[in-house]
Every structure is written in C-alpha cells, then in structure tokens.
C-alpha atoms as a PDB file:
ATOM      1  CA  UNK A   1     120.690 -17.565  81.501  1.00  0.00           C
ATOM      2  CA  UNK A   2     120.994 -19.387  84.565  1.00  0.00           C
ATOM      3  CA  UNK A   3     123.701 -16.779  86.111  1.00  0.00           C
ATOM      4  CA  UNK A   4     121.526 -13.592  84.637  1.00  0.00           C
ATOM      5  CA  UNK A   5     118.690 -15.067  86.858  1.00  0.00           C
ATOM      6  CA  UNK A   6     121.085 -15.599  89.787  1.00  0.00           C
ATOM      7  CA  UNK A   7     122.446 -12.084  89.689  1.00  0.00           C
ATOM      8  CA  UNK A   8     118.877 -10.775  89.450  1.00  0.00           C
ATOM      9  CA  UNK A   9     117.664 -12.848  92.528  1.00  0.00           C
ATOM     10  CA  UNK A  10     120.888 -13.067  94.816  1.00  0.00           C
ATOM     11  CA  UNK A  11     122.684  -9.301  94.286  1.00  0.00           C
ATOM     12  CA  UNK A  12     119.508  -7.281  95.579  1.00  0.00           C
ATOM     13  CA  UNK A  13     119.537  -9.739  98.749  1.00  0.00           C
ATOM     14  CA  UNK A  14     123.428  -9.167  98.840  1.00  0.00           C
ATOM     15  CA  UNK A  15     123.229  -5.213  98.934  1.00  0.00           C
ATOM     16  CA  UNK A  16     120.368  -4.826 101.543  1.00  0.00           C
ATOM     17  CA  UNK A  17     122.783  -7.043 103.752  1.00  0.00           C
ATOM     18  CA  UNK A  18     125.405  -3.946 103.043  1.00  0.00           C
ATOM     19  CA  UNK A  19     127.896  -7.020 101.135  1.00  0.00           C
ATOM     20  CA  UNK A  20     128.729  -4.700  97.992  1.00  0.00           C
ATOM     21  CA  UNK A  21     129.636  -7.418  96.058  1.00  0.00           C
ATOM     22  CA  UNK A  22     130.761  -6.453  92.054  1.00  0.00           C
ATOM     23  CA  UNK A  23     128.967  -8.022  89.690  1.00  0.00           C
ATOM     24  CA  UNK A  24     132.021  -9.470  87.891  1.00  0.00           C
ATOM     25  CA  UNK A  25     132.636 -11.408  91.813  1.00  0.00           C
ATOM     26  CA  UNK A  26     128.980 -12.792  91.462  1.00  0.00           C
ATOM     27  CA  UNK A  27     129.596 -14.371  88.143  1.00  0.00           C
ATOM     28  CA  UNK A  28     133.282 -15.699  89.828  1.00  0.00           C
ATOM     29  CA  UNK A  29     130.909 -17.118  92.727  1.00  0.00           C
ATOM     30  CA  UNK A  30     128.807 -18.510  90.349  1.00  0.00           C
ATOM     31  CA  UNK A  31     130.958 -20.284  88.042  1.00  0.00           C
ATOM     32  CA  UNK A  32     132.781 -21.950  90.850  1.00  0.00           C
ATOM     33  CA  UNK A  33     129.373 -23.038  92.460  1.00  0.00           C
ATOM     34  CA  UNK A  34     128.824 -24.576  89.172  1.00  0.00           C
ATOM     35  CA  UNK A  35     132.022 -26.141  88.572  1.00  0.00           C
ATOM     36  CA  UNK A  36     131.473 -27.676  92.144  1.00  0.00           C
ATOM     37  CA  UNK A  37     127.977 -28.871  91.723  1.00  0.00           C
ATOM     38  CA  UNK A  38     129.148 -30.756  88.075  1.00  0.00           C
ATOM     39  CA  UNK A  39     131.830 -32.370  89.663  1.00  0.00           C
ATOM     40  CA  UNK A  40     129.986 -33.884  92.762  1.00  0.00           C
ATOM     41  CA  UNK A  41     127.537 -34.711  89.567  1.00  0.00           C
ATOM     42  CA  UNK A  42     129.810 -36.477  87.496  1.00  0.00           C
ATOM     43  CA  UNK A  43     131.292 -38.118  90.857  1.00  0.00           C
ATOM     44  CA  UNK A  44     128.244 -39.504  91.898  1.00  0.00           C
ATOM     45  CA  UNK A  45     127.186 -40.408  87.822  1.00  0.00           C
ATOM     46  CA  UNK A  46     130.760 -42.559  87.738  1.00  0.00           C
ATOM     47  CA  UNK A  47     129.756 -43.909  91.320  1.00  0.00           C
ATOM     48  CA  UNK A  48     126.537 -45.128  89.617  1.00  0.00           C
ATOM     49  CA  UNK A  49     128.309 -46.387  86.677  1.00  0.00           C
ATOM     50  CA  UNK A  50     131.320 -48.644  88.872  1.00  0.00           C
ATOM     51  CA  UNK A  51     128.189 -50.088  90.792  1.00  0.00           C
ATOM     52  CA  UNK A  52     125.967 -50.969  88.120  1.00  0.00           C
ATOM     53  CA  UNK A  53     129.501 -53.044  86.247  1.00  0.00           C
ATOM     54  CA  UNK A  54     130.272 -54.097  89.625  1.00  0.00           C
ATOM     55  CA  UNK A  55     126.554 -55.512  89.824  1.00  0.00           C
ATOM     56  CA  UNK A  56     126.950 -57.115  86.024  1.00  0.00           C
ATOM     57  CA  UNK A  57     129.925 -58.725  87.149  1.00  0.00           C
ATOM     58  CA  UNK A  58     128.752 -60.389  90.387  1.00  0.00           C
ATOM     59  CA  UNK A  59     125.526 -61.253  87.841  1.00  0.00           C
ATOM     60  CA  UNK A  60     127.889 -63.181  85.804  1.00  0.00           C
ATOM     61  CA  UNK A  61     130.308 -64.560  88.715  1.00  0.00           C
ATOM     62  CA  UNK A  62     127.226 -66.106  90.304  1.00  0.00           C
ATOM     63  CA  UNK A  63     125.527 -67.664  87.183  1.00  0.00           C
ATOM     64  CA  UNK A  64     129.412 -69.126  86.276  1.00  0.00           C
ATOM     65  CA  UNK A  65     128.998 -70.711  90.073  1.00  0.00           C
ATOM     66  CA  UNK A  66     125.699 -71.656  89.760  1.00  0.00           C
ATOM     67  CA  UNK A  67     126.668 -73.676  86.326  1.00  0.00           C
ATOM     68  CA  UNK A  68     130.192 -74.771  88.245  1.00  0.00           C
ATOM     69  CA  UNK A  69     128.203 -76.055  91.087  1.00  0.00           C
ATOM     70  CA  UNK A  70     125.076 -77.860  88.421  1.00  0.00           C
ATOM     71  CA  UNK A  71     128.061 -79.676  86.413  1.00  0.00           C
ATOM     72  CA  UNK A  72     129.817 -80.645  89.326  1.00  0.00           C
ATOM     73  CA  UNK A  73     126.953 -81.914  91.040  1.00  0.00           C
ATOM     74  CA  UNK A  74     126.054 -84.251  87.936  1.00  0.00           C
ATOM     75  CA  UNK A  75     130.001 -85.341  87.522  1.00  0.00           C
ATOM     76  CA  UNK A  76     129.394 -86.750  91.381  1.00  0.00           C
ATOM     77  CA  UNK A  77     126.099 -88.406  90.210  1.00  0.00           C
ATOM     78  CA  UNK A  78     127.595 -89.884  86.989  1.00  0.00           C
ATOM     79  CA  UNK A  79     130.892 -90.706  88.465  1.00  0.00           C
ATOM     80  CA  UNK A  80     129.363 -92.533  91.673  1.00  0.00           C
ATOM     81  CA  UNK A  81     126.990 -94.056  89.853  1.00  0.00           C
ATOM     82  CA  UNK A  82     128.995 -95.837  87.211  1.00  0.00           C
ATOM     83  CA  UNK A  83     131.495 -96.872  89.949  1.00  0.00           C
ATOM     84  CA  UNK A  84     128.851 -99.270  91.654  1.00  0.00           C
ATOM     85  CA  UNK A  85     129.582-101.783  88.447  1.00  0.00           C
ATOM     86  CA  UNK A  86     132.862-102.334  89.009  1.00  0.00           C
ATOM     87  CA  UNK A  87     132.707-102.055  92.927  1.00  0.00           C
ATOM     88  CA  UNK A  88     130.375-104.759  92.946  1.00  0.00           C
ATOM     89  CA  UNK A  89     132.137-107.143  90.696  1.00  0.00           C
ATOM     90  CA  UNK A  90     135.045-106.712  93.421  1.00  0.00           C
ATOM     91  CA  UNK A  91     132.807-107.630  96.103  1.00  0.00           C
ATOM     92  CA  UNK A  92     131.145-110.357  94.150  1.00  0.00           C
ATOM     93  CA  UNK A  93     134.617-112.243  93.355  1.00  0.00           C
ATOM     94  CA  UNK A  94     135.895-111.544  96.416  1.00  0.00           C
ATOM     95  CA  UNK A  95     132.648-112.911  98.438  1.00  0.00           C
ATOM     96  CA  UNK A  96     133.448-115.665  95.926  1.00  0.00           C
ATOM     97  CA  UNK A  97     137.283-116.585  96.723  1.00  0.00           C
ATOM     98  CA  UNK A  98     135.953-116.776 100.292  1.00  0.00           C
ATOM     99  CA  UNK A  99     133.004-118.672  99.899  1.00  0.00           C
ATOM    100  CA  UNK A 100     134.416-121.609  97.269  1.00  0.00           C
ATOM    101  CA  UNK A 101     138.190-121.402  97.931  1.00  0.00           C
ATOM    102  CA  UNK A 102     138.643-121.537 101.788  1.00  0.00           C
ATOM    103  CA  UNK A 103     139.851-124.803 102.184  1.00  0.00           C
ATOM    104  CA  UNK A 104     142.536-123.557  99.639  1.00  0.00           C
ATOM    105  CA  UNK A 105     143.293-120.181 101.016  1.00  0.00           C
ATOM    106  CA  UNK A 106     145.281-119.677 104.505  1.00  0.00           C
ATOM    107  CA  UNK A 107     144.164-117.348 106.903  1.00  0.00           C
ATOM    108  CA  UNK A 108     145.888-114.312 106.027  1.00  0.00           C
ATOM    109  CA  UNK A 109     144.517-114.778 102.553  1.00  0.00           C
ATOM    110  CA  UNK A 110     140.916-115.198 103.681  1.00  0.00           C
ATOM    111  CA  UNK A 111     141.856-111.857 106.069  1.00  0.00           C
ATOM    112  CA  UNK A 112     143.106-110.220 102.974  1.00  0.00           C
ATOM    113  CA  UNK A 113     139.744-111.075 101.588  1.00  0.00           C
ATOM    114  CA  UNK A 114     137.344-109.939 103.868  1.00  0.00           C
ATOM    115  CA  UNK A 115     139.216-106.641 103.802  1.00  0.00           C
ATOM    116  CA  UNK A 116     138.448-106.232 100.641  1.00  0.00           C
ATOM    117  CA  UNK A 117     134.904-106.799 101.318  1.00  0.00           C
ATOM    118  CA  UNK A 118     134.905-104.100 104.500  1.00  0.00           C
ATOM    119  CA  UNK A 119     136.709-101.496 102.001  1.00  0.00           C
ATOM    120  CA  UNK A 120     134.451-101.968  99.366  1.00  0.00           C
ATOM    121  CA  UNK A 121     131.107-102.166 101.466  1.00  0.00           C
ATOM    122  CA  UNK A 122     132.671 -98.641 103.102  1.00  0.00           C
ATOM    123  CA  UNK A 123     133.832 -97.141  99.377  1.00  0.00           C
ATOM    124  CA  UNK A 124     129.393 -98.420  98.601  1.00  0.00           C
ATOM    125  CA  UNK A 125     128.243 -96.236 101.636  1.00  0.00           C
ATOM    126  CA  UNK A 126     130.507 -93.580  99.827  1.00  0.00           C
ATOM    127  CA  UNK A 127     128.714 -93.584  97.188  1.00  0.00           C
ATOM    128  CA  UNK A 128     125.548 -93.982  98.205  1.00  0.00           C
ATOM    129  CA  UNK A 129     126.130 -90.721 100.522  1.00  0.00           C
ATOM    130  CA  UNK A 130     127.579 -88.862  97.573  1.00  0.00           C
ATOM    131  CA  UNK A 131     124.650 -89.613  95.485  1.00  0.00           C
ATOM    132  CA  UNK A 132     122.053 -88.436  98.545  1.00  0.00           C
ATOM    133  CA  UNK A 133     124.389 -85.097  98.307  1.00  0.00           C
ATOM    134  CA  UNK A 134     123.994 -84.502  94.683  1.00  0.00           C
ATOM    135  CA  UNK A 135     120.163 -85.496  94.704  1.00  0.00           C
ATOM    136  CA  UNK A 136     119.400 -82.809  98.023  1.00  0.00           C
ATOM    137  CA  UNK A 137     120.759 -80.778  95.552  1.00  0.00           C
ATOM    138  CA  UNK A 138     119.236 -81.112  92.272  1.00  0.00           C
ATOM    139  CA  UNK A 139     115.984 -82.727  93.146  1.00  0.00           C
ATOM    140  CA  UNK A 140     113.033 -80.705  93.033  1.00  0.00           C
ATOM    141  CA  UNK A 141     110.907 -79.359  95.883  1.00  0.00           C
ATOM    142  CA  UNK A 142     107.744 -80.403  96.479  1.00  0.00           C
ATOM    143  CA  UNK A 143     106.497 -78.683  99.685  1.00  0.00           C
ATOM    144  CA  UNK A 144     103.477 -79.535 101.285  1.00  0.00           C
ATOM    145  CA  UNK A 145     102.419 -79.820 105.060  1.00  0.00           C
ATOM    146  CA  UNK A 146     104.646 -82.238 107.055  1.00  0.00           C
ATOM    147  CA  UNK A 147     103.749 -83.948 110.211  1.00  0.00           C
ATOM    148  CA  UNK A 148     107.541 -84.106 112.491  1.00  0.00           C
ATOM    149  CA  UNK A 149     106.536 -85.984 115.195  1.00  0.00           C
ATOM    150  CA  UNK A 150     105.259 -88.480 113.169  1.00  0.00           C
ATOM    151  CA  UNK A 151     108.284 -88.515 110.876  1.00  0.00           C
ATOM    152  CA  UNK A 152     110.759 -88.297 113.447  1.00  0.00           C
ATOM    153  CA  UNK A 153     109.061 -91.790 114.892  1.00  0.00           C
ATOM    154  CA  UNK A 154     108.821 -92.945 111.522  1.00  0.00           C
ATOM    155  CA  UNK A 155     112.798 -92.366 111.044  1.00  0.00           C
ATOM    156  CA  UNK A 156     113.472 -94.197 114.601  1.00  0.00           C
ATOM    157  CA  UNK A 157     111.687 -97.334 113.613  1.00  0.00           C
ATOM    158  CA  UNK A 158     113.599 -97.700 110.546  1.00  0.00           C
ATOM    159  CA  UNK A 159     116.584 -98.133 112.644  1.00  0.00           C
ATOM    160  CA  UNK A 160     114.912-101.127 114.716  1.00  0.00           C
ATOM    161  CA  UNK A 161     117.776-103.551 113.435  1.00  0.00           C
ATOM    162  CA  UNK A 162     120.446-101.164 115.309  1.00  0.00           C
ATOM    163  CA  UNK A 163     118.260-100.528 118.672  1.00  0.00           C
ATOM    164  CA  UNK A 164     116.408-103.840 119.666  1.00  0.00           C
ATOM    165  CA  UNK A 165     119.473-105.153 121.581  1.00  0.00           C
ATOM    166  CA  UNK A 166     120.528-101.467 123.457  1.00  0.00           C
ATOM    167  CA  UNK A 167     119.067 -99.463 125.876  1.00  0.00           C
ATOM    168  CA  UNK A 168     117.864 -95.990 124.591  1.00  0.00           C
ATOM    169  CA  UNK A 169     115.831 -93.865 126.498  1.00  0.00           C
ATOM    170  CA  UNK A 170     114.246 -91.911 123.513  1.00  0.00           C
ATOM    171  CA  UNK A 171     112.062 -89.034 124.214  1.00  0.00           C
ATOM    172  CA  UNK A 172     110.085 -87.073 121.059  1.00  0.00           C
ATOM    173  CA  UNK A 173     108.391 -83.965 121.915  1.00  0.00           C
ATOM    174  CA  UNK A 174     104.822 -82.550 120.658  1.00  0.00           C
ATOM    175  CA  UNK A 175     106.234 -81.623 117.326  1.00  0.00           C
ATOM    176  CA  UNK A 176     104.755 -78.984 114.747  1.00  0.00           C
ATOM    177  CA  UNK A 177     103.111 -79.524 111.724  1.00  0.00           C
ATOM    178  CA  UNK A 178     105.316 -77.528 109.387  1.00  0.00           C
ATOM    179  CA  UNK A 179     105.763 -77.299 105.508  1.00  0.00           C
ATOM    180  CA  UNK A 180     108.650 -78.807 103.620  1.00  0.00           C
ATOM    181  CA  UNK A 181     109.350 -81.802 101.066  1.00  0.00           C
ATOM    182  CA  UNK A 182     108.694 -85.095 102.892  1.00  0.00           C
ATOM    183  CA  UNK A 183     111.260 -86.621 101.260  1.00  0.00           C
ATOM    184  CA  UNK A 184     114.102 -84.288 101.911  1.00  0.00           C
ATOM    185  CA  UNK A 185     113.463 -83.539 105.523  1.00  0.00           C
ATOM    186  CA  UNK A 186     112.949 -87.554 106.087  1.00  0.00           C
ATOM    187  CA  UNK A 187     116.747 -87.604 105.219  1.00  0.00           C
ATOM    188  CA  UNK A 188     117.584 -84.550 107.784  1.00  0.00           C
ATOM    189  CA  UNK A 189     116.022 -87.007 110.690  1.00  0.00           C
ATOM    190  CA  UNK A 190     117.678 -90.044 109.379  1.00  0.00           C
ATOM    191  CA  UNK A 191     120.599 -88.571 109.129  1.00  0.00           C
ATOM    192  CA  UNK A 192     120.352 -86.608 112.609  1.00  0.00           C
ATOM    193  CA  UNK A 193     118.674 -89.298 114.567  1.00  0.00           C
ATOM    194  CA  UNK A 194     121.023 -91.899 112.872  1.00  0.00           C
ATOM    195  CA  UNK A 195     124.219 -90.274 114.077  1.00  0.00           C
ATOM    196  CA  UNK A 196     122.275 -89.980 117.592  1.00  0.00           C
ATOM    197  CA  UNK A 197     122.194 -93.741 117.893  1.00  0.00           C
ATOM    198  CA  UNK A 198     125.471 -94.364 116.743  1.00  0.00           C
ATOM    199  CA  UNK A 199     127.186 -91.946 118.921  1.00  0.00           C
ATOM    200  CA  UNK A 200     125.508 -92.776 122.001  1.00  0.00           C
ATOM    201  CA  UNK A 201     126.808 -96.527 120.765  1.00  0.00           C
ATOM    202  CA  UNK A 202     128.953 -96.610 124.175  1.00  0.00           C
ATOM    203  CA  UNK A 203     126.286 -95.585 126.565  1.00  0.00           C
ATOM    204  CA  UNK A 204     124.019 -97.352 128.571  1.00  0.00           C
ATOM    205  CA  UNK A 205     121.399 -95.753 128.764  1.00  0.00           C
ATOM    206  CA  UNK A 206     121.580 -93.659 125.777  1.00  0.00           C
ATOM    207  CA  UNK A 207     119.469 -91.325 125.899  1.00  0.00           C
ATOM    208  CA  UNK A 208     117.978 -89.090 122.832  1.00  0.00           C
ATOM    209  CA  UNK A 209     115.732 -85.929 122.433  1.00  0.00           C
ATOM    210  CA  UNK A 210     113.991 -84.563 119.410  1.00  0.00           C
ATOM    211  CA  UNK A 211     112.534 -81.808 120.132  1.00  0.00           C
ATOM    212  CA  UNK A 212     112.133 -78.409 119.539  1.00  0.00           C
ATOM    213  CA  UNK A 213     111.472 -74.643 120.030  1.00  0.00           C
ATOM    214  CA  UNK A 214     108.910 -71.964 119.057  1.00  0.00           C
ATOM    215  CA  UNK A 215     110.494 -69.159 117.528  1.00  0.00           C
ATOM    216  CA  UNK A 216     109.595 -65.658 115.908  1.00  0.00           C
ATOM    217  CA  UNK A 217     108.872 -67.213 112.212  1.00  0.00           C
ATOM    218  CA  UNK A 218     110.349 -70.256 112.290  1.00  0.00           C
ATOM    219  CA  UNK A 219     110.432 -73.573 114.357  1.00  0.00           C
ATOM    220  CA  UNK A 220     113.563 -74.555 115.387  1.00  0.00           C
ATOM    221  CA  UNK A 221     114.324 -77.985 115.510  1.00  0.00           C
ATOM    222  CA  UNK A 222     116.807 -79.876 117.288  1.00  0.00           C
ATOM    223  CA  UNK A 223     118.334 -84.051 117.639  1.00  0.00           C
ATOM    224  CA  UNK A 224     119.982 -84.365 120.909  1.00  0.00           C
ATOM    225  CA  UNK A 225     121.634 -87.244 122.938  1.00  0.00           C
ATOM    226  CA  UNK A 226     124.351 -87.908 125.298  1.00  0.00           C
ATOM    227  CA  UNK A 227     127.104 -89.951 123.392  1.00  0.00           C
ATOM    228  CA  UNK A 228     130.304 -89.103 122.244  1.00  0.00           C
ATOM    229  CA  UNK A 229     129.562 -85.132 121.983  1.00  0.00           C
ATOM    230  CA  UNK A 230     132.616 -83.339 119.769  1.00  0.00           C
ATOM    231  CA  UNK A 231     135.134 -79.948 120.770  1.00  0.00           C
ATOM    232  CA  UNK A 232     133.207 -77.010 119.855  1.00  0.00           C
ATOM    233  CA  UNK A 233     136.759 -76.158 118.752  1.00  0.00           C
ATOM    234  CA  UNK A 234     135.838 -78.176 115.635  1.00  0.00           C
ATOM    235  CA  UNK A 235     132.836 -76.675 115.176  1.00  0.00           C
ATOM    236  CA  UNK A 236     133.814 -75.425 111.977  1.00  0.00           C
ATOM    237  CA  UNK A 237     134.327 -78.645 110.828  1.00  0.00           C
ATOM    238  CA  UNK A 238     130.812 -79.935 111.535  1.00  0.00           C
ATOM    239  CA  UNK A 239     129.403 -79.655 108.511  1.00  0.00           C
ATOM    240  CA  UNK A 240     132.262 -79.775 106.146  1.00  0.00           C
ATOM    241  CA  UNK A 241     132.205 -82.449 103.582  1.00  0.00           C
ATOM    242  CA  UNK A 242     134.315 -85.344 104.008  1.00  0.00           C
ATOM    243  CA  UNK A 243     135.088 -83.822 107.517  1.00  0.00           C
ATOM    244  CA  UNK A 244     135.280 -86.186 110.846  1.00  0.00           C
ATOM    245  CA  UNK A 245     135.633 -85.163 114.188  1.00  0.00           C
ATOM    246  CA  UNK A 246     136.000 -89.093 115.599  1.00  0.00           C
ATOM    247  CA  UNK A 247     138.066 -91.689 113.633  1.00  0.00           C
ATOM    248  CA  UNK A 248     136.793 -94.401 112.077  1.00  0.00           C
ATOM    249  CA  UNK A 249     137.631 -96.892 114.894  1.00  0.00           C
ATOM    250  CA  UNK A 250     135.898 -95.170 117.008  1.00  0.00           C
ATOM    251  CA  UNK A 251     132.765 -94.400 114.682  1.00  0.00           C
ATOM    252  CA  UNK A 252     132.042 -95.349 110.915  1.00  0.00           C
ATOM    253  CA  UNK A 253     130.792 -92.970 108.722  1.00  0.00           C
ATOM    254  CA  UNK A 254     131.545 -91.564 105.651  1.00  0.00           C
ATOM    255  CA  UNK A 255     131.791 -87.017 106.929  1.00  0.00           C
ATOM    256  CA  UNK A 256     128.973 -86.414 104.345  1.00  0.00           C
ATOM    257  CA  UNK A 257     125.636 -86.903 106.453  1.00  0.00           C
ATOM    258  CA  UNK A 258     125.932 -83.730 108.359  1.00  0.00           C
ATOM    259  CA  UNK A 259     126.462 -82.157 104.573  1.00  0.00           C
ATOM    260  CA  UNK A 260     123.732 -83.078 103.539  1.00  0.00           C
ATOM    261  CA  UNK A 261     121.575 -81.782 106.316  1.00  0.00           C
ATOM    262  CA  UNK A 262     123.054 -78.564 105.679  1.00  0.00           C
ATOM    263  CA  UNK A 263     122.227 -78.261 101.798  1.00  0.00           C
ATOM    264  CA  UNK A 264     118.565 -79.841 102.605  1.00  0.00           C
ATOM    265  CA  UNK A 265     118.106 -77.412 105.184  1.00  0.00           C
ATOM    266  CA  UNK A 266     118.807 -74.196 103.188  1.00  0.00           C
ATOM    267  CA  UNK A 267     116.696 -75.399 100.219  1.00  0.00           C
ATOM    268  CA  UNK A 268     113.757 -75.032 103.063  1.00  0.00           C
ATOM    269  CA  UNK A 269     115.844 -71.512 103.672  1.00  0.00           C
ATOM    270  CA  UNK A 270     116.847 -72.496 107.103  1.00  0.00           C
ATOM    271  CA  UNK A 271     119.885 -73.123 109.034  1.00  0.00           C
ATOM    272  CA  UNK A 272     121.483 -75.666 110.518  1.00  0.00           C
ATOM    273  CA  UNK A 273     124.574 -75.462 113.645  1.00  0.00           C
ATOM    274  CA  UNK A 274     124.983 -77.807 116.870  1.00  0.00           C
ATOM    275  CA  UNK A 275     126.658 -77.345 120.040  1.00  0.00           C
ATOM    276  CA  UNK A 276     128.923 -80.213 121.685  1.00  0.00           C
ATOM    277  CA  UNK A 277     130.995 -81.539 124.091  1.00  0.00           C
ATOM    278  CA  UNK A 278     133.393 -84.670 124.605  1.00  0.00           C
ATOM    279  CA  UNK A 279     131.950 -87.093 126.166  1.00  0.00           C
ATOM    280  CA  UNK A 280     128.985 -85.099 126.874  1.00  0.00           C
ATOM    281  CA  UNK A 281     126.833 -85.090 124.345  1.00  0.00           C
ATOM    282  CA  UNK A 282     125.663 -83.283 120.816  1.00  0.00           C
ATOM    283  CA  UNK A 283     122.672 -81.573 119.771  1.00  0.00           C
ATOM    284  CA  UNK A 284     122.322 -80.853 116.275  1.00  0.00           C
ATOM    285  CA  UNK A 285     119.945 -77.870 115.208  1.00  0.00           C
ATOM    286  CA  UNK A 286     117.708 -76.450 112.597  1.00  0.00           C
ATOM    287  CA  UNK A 287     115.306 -74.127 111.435  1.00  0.00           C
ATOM    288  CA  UNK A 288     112.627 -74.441 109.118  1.00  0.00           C
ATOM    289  CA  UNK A 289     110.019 -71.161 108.545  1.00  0.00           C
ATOM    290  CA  UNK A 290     106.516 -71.094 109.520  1.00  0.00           C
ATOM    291  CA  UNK A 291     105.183 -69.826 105.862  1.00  0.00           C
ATOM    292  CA  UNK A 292     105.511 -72.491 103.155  1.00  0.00           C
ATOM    293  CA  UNK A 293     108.481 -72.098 100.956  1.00  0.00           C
ATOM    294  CA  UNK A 294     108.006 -70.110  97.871  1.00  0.00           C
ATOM    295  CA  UNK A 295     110.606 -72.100  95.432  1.00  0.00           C
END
C-alpha cells in the first residue's frame, strides 16, 4: 500500500523533471529505502535496548555498593566498639604494674610499660576516629540553620587545654548563617581547626584564619594557618583514609580526621580540597550550598 501511494505521489514529480524512471526501478528505490530506514530502526531499537540493561546493571552495581558500603560501615562500628573492652583492660593492668610494682620493676620494664600505655591510648584515638567515620556516615541529618562564626569560636574554646600556654594569633571572619546538621559540621571545625593548632605546634606566633568566601550558590568555607603546610604533590593523599603526609614524630594523629571532613561534607552535597606548602602553611576548604539540603 505504502509503495502504491509512493508511486502515485513521487513518479508524476519524477516525469515533469524529464527522469523517465520505470516503474519496476521505483519499486527497486523503494524497497531499498525501506530496507534502509528498518535497519537504522532496529539499530537505534537495540541501541535503546543495550542502554536500558546497561542502566539495570549500574541500578544493581550501585545498590550492591550501597549495601557493601552500609555492612562495612557497621563491621567498623561493631568491631571498634567491642575492642575498647579489651584495650582498656590492657591499659588498666598496665597503669597498674606501674603504679603498685615500681619499686619491683627496673627501668626498662617501667619503659616497656608506659609504651604500652602510649600504644594503647594511640590504638583508643583509633577507634574513637573510626567510630566518628562510621557515625558521619550512618547518622541521620537533621538540617536546620547554623550560626559558623559562632561555632567556629565555639570549636576553638574547646581546645583551651592545648592553646593557653602558646601564642596564636587567631582571626575568625563575619561568618554566614548557613543550613546544615549542627552536629556534623561541629566535627568539620574540630577537626579543621584542630589540625590548625597542631600543625602550627612549632610556630610562634601561629597564626590561624577561618574564614570564608561568597560564592554563586554556595559559601565556601575555609581553616587556614601557617604551620607545617604539606607538598601539593600529595595532594591526593589529603583526604585518603589512614593517609599521613607528616610522621608521627613529627605530628600525632591517626590519617582519618581529614576523612571524615570529606564524607560530612558531601552529606551537606559539598566539597572539600586544600592547597599547601612545606613549611608554609595549609588551608583546608569547603563548600556548603545556600538552599537547605533536601535529604
């Protein structure tokens, strides 16, 4: 039917151009037009198809991570959390030995000892980090309107015990009001702020900036100072878990606090990077949207 109408349409057309064209050639033309035009079809039909399994697949390769990442995010709960027990019955003992048996011990005993004690007080601040990581994860959002200047002050004073005896210059700038959960973003300053004071431990004056900038839909905040700074070489590195770009003579820390200001941070659908360099300094960055967070 469809080539009857094309003949009747198309041939008349054809002969007032002077192409005397047979009919049997028009049906030849036809066909092949048709053949064509079904085989671009089915093409673009098995294009559809491929996507639309590629799409399942993806569906199913992100909800098999999403379940990966929600088991092994309570394994690190469950696991850190019964190994305080135990690690406290080796600090208790060993506090003990110390405390009741010196007279009896030498001193590389009593050394021996209070290495224990250091080790296990660092393996506690493992754990505690660990569990910090696993709760930014799982804990649930509760967004409302968050005063940083206020917070970031807050966060300072907290660390009173580690500043009374140094000389910091610290400078907070006329923060935003800005929506988040209190809770969570309390841990990105402690943790930002926190690393400011101790790696500006060797300078006198330290000095440290929180601060920030105005920008098209977000705020971008930033922690600054002028400590031990890092090789933007590294940079990759920055926010890798269990990753440290000073040893741990030079610094303690356990390479997860910078982690965890990254997972925070992208629950609020920010981001988070820093720029650095030795012996000159870090400033640690992130962004947090204007609009409050749908999730």
């Amino acid at each position: 039917m469809a080539v009857a109408i094309a003949l009747i349409v198309i041939q008349p057309i054809s002969n007032s151009l002077g192409l005397n064209i047979s009919e049997d050639a028009f049906r030849l033309i036809l066909l092949m037009l048709i053949v064509v035009m079904v085989a671009l079809l089915s093409e673009r039909v098995e294009r559809v198809r491929s996507l639309r399994k590629l799409n399942e697949e993806l569906s199913e390769q992100a909800e098999k991570l999403a379940d990966a990442n929600d088991e092994l995010e309570a394994f690190a709960y469950s696991v850190s959390h019964d190994l305080r027990v135990p690690l406290r019955a080796i600090d208790g003992f060993s506090r003990i030995m110390v405390e009741d048996y010196e007279d009896e011990l030498d001193d590389e005993g009593i050394r021996l000892l209070n290495i224990i004690r250091d080790n296990t007080k660092k393996m506690g601040q493992l754990i505690d980090d660990i569990l910090l990581l696993s709760r930014a994860g799982r804990q649930d959002m509760n967004s409302t309107k968050v005063d940083m200047k206020s917070m970031a002050q807050s966060v300072y004073n907290d660390f009173s015990n580690q500043t009374e005896h140094r000389n910091i210059n610290l400078t907070i700038e006329e923060l935003p009001v800005t929506y988040g959960d209190r809770a969570l973003l309390y841990q990105v300053y402690t943790n930002l702020i926190g690393n400011a004071i101790k790696f500006t431990s060797n300078k006198d004056p330290a000095e440290i900036i929180v601060g920030y900038e105005d920008k098209k839909g977000e705020y971008v905040f930033f922690v600054s100072d002028n400590g031990a700074g890092f090789n933007m070489k590294y940079i990759n590195k920055l926010f890798g878990l269990f990753q440290r770009l000073h040893s741990p003579e030079e610094f303690e820390g356990t390479g997860v606090g910078l982690t965890i200001v990254q997972r925070i941070v992208k629950r609020h659908d920010g981001k988070v990077w820093g720029e650095g360099e030795v012996d000159n300094g870090a400033t640690i960055y992130f962004s947090l949207p204007k609009a409050k967070p749908k999730k």
